[in-house]
Protein backbone atom coordinates (compact mmCIF):
# COMPACT_ATOMS: atom_id res chain seq x y z
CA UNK A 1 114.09 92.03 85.53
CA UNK A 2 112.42 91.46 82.54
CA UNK A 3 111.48 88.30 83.48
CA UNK A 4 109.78 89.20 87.02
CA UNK A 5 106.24 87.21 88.06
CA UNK A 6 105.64 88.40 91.25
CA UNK A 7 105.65 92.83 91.78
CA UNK A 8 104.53 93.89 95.37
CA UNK A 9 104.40 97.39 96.25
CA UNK A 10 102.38 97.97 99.47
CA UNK A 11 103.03 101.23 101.27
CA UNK A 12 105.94 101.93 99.26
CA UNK A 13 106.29 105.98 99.70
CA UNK A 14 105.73 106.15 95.78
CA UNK A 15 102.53 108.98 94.88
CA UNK A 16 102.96 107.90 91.23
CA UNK A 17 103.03 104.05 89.51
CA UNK A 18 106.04 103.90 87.84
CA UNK A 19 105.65 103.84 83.93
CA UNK A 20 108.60 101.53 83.57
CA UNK A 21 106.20 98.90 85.17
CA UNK A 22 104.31 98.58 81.64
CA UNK A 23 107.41 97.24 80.54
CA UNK A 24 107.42 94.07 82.76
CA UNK A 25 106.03 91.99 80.31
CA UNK A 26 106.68 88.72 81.88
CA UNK A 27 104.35 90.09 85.29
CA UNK A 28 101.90 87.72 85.86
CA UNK A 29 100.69 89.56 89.84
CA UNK A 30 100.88 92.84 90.43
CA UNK A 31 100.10 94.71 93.64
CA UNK A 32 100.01 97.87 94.36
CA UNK A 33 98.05 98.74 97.29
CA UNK A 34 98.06 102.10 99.15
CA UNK A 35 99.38 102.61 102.28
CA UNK A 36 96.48 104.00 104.86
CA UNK A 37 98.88 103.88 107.61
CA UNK A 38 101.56 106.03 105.88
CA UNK A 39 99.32 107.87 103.53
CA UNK A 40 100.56 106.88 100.54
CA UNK A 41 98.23 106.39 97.70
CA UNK A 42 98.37 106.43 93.87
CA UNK A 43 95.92 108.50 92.11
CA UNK A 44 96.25 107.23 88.67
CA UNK A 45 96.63 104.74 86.36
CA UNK A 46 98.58 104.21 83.31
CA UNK A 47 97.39 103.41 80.51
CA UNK A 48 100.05 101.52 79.04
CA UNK A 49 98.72 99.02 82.04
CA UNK A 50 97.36 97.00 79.22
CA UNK A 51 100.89 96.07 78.06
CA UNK A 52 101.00 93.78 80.84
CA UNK A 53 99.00 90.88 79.08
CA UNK A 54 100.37 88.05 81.06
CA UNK A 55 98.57 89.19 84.00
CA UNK A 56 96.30 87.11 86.19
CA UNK A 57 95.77 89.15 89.27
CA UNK A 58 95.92 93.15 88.99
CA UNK A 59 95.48 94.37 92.58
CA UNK A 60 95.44 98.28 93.59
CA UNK A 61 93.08 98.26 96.57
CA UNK A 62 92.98 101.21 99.11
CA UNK A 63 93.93 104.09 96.36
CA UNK A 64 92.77 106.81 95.19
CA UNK A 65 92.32 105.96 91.44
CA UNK A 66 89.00 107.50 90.03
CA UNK A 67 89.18 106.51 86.63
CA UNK A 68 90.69 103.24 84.56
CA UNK A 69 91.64 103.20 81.02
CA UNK A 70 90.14 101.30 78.63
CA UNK A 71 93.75 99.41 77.71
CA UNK A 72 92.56 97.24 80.76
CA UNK A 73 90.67 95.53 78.31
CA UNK A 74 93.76 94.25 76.82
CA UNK A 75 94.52 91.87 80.03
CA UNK A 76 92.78 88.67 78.61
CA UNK A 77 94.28 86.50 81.24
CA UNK A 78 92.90 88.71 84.32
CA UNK A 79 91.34 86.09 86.71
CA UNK A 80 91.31 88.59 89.68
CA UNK A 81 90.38 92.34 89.06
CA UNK A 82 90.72 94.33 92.74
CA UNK A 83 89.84 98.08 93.15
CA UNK A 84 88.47 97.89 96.52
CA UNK A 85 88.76 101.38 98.36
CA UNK A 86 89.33 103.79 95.20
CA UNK A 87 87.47 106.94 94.00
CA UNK A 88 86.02 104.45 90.82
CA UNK A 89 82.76 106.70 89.29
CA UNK A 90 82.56 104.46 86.30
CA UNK A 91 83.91 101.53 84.84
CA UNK A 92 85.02 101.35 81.03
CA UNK A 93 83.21 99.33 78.42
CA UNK A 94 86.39 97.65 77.92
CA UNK A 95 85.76 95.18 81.36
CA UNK A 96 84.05 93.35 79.58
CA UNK A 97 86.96 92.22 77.40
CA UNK A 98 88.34 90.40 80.08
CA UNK A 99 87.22 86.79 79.04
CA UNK A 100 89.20 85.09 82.11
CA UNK A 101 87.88 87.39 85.09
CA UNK A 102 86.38 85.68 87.61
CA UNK A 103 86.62 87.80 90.41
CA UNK A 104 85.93 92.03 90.47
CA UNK A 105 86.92 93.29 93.70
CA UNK A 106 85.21 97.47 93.45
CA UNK A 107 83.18 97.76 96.27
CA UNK A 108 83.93 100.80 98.21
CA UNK A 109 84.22 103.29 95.20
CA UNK A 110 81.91 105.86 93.86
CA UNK A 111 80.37 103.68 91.16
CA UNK A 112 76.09 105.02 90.23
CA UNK A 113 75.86 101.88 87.66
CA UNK A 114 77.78 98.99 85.75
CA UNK A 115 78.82 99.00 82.19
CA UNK A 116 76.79 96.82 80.11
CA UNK A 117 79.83 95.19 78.56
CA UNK A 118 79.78 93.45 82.22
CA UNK A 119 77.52 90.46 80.83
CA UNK A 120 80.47 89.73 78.91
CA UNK A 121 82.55 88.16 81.77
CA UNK A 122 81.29 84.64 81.23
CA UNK A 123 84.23 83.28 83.66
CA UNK A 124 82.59 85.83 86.61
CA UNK A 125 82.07 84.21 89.84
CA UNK A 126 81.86 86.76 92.11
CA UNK A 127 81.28 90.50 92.10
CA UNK A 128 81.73 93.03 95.33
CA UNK A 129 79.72 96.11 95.02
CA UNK A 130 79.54 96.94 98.63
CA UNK A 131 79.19 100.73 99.39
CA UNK A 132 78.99 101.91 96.11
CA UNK A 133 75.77 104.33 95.43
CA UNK A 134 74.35 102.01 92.21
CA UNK A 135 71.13 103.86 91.48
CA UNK A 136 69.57 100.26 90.13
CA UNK A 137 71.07 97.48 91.53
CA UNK A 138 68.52 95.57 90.51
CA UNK A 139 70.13 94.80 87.02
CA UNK A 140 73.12 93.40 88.49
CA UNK A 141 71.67 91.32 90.86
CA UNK A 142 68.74 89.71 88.51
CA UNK A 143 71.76 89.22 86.10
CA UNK A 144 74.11 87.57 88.64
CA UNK A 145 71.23 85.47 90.30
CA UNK A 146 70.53 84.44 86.67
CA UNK A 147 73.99 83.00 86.60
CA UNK A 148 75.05 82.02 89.23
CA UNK A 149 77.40 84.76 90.40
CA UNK A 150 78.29 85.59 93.97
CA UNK A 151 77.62 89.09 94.72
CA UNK A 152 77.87 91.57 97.83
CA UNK A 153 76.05 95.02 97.42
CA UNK A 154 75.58 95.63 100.45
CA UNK A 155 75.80 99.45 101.88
């Protein structure tokens, strides 16, 4: 098993991520979604997540997750970053560690602002903010406008 790619777990009947997930070294997609239909949502992540280096797409939409560790920062191959539907009040400085992310999926969370450390994803091309309650989005769109970045912040 150690040498799995692919791990899908939509609407699985788990309430808690498994920790022997961190040791799937070898993942390179992960998805965990929640399951609205059978109620079944995780709540947390863990924080050995970041021993999953190999990753390029880290997916845990429709959860309940209202906080990510900073060992995210640790997934320098992340090209797709999705948290849509979550509990997310903040984002850790560590995002911006992800030198390969090109696209954050967090709209639909309970995010007030962006880290700074979010000029640091030089690979971004687009950014969902949609239904979030940013108190300045201003600064994120000015920046993304400035480079190019797609971006939906919509309410």
């Amino acid at each position: 098993m150690k040498s799995l790619k692919v791990l899908s777990l939509f609407e699985n009947g788990l309430e808690k991520i498994p920790v022997l997930i961190c040791n799937l070294t070898s993942l390179t997609e992960l998805y965990l979604g929640g399951g609205e239909v059978f109620e079944y949502y995780f709540k947390e992540l863990p924080d050995c997540i970041g021993n999953l280096t190999r990753l390029q797409i880290l997916s845990f939409g429709v959860n309940r997750i209202s906080t990510i560790p900073e060992s995210i920062g640790k997934l320098k191959s992340l090209r797709i970053l999705d948290f849509y539907s979550n509990r997310i009040t903040t984002l850790p400085e560590s995002i911006g560690d992800l030198s390969a992310l090109e696209n954050l999926y967090i709209d639909f969370n309970e995010l007030t602002e962006l880290p700074e450390s979010i000029k640091n994803l030089t690979e971004l091309k687009e950014i969902r903010l949609k239904g979030n309650k940013l108190t300045d989005p201003s600064k994120i769109l000015d920046y993304c406008g400035e480079k190019g970045i797609k971006i939906d912040i919509s309410n």
